[in-house]
N, C-alpha and C. Protein backbone atom coordinates (compact mmCIF):
# COMPACT_ATOMS: atom_id res chain seq x y z
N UNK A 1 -38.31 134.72 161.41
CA UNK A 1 -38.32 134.19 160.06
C UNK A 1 -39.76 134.02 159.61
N UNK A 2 -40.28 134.41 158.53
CA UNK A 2 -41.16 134.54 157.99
C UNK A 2 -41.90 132.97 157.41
N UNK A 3 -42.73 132.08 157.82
CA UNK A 3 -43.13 130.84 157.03
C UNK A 3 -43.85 131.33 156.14
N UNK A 4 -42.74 131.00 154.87
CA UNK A 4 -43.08 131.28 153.60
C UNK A 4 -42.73 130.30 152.60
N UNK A 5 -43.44 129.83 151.86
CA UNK A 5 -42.68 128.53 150.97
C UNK A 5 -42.15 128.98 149.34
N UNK A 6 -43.50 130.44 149.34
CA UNK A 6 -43.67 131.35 148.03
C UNK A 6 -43.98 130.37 146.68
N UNK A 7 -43.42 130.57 145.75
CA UNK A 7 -43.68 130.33 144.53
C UNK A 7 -43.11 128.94 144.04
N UNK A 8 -42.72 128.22 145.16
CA UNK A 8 -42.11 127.08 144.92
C UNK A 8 -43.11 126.17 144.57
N UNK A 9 -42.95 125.24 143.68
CA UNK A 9 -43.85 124.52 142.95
C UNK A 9 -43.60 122.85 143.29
N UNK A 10 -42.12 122.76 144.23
CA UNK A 10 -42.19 121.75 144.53
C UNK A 10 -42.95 121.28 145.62
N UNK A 11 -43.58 119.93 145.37
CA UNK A 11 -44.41 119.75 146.32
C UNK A 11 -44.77 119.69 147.67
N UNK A 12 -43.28 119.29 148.14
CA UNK A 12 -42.73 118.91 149.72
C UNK A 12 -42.44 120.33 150.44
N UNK A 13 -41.55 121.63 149.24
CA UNK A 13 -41.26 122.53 149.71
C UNK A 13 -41.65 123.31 151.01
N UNK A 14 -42.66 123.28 151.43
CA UNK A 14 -43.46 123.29 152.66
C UNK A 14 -43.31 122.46 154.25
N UNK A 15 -42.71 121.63 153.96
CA UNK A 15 -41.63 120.64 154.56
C UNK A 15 -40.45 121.18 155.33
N UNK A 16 -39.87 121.94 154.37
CA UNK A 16 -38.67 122.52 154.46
C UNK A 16 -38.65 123.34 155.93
N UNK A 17 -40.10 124.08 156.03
CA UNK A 17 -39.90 124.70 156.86
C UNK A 17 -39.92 124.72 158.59
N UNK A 18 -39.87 123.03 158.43
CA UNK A 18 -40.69 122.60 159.54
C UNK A 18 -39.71 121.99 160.58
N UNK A 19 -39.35 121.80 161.83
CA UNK A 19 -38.82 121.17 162.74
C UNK A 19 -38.70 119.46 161.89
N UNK A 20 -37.68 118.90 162.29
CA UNK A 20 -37.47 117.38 161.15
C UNK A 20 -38.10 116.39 162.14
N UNK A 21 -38.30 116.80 163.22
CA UNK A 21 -39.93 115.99 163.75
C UNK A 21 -41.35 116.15 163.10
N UNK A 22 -41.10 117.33 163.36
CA UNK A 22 -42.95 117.77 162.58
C UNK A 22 -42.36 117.64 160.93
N UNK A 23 -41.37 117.75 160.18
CA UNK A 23 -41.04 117.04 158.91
C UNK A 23 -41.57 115.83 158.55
N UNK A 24 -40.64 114.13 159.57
CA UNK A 24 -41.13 113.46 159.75
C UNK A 24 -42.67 112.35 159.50
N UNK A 25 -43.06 113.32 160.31
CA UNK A 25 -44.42 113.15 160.81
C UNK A 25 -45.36 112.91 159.88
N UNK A 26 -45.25 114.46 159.04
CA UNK A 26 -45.90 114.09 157.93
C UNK A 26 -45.76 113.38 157.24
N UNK A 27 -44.44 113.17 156.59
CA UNK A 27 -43.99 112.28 155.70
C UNK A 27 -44.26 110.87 155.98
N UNK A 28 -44.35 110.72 157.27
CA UNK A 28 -44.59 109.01 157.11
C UNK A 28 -46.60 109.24 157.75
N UNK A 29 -47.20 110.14 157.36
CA UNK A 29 -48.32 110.25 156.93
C UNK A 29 -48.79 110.34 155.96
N UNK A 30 -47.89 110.93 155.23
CA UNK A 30 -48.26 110.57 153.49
C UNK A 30 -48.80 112.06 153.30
N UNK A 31 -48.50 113.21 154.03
CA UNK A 31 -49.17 114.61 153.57
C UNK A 31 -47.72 115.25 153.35
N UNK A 32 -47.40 115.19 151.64
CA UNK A 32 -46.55 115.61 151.15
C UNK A 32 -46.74 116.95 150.92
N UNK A 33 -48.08 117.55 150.30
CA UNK A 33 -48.68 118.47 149.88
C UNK A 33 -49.55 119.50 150.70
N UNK A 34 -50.11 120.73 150.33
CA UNK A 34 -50.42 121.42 151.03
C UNK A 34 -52.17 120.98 150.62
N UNK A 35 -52.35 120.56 149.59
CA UNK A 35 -53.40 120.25 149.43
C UNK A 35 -54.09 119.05 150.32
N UNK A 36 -53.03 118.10 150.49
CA UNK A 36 -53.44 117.13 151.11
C UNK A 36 -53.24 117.26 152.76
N UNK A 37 -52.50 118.36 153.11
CA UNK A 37 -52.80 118.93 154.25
C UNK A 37 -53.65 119.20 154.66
N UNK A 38 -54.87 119.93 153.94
CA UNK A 38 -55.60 120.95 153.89
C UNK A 38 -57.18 119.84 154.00
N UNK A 39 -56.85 118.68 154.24
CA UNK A 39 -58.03 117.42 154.22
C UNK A 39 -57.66 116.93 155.90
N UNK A 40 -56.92 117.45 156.26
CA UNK A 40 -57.04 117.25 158.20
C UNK A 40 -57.74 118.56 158.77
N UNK A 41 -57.55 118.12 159.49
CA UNK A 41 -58.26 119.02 160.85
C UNK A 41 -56.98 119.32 161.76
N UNK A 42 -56.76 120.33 162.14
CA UNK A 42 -55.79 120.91 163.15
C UNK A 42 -55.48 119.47 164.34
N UNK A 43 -56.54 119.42 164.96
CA UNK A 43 -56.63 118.15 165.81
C UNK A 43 -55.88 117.08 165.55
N UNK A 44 -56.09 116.84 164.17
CA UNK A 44 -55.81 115.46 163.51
C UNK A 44 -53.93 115.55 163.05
N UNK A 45 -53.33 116.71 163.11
CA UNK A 45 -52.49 116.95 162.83
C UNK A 45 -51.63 116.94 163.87
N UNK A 46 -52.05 117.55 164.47
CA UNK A 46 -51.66 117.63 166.54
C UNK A 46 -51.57 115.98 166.97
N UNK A 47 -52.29 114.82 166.92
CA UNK A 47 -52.37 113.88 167.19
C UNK A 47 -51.01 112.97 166.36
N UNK A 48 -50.90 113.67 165.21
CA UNK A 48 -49.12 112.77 164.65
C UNK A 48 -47.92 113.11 165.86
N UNK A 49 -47.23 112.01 166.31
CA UNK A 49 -46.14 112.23 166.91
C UNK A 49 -45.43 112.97 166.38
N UNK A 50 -44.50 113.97 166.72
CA UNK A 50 -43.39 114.97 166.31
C UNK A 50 -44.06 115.72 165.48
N UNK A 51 -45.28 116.18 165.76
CA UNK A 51 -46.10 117.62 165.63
C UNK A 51 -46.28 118.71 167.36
N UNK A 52 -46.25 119.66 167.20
CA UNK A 52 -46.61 120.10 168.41
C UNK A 52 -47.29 121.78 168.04
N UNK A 53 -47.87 122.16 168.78
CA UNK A 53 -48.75 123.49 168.55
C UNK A 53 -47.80 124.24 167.89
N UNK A 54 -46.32 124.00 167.91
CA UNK A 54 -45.43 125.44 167.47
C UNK A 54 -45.38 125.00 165.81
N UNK A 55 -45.76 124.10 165.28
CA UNK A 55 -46.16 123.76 164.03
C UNK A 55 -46.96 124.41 162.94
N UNK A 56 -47.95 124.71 164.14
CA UNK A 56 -49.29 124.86 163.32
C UNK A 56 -49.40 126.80 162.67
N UNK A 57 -48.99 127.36 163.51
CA UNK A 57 -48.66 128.62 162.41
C UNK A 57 -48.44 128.63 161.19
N UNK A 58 -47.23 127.82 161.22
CA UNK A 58 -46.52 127.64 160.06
C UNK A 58 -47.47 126.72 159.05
N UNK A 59 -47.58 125.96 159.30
CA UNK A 59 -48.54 125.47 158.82
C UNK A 59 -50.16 125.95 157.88
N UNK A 60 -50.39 126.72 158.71
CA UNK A 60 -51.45 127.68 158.43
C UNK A 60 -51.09 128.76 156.95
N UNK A 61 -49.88 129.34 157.51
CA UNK A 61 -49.67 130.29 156.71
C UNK A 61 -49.09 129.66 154.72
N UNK A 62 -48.80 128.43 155.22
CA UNK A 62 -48.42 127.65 153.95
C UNK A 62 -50.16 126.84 153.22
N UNK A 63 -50.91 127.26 154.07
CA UNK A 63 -52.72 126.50 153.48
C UNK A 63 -53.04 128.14 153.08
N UNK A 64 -53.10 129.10 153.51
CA UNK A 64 -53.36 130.40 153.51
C UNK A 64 -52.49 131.12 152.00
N UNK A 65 -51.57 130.57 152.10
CA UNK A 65 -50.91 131.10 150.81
C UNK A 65 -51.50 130.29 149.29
N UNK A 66 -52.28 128.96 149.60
CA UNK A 66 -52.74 128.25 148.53
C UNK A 66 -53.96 128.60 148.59
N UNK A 67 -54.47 129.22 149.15
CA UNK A 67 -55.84 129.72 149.34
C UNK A 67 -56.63 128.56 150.34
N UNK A 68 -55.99 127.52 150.94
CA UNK A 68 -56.51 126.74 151.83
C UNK A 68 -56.52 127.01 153.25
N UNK A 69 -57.20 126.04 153.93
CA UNK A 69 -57.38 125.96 154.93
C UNK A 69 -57.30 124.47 155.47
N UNK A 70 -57.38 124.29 157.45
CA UNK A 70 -57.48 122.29 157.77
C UNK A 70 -58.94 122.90 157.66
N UNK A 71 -59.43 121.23 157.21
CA UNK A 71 -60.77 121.13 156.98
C UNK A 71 -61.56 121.46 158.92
C-alpha cells in the first residue's frame, strides 16, 4: 500500500495512515498536521510511545508530499 494522503486537505488525514498507536501518539502530542510534524526531528518522534521505526516511512513520504521534511 502506497503512504499517500494526496490531495486531502483535511488536516489529520495523514493520521489515517498510521498504526492507532503511532495515531495515538501523535495526537496526544498535539502534531495534528504535517506541518507541525515537520518541526521534530525523527529522534524526537521515535521517543513518543506507540511510534516505532515502521512509522517513519510513512511519515516521510506524507512531509515529502508537502514539500517538507523532520527538522
Amino acid at each position: 500500500m502506497k503512504a499517500s494522503y494526496g490531495k486531502h486537505k483535511d488536516e489529520a488525514a495523514f493520521l489515517a495512515l498510521l498504526s492507532a498507536p503511532a495515531r495515538r501518539a501523535l495526537l496526544h502530542a498535539g502534531i495534528t498536521t504535517v506541518e507541525r510534524l515537520s518541526t521534530y526531528t525523527e529522534k524526537d518522534i521515535l521517543q513518543l510511545h506507540g511510534i516505532g521505526p515502521a512509522s517513519l516511512p510513512t511519515l516521510r513520504t506524507c512531509l515529502e508530499e508537502e514539500g517538507l521534511s523532520f527538522t
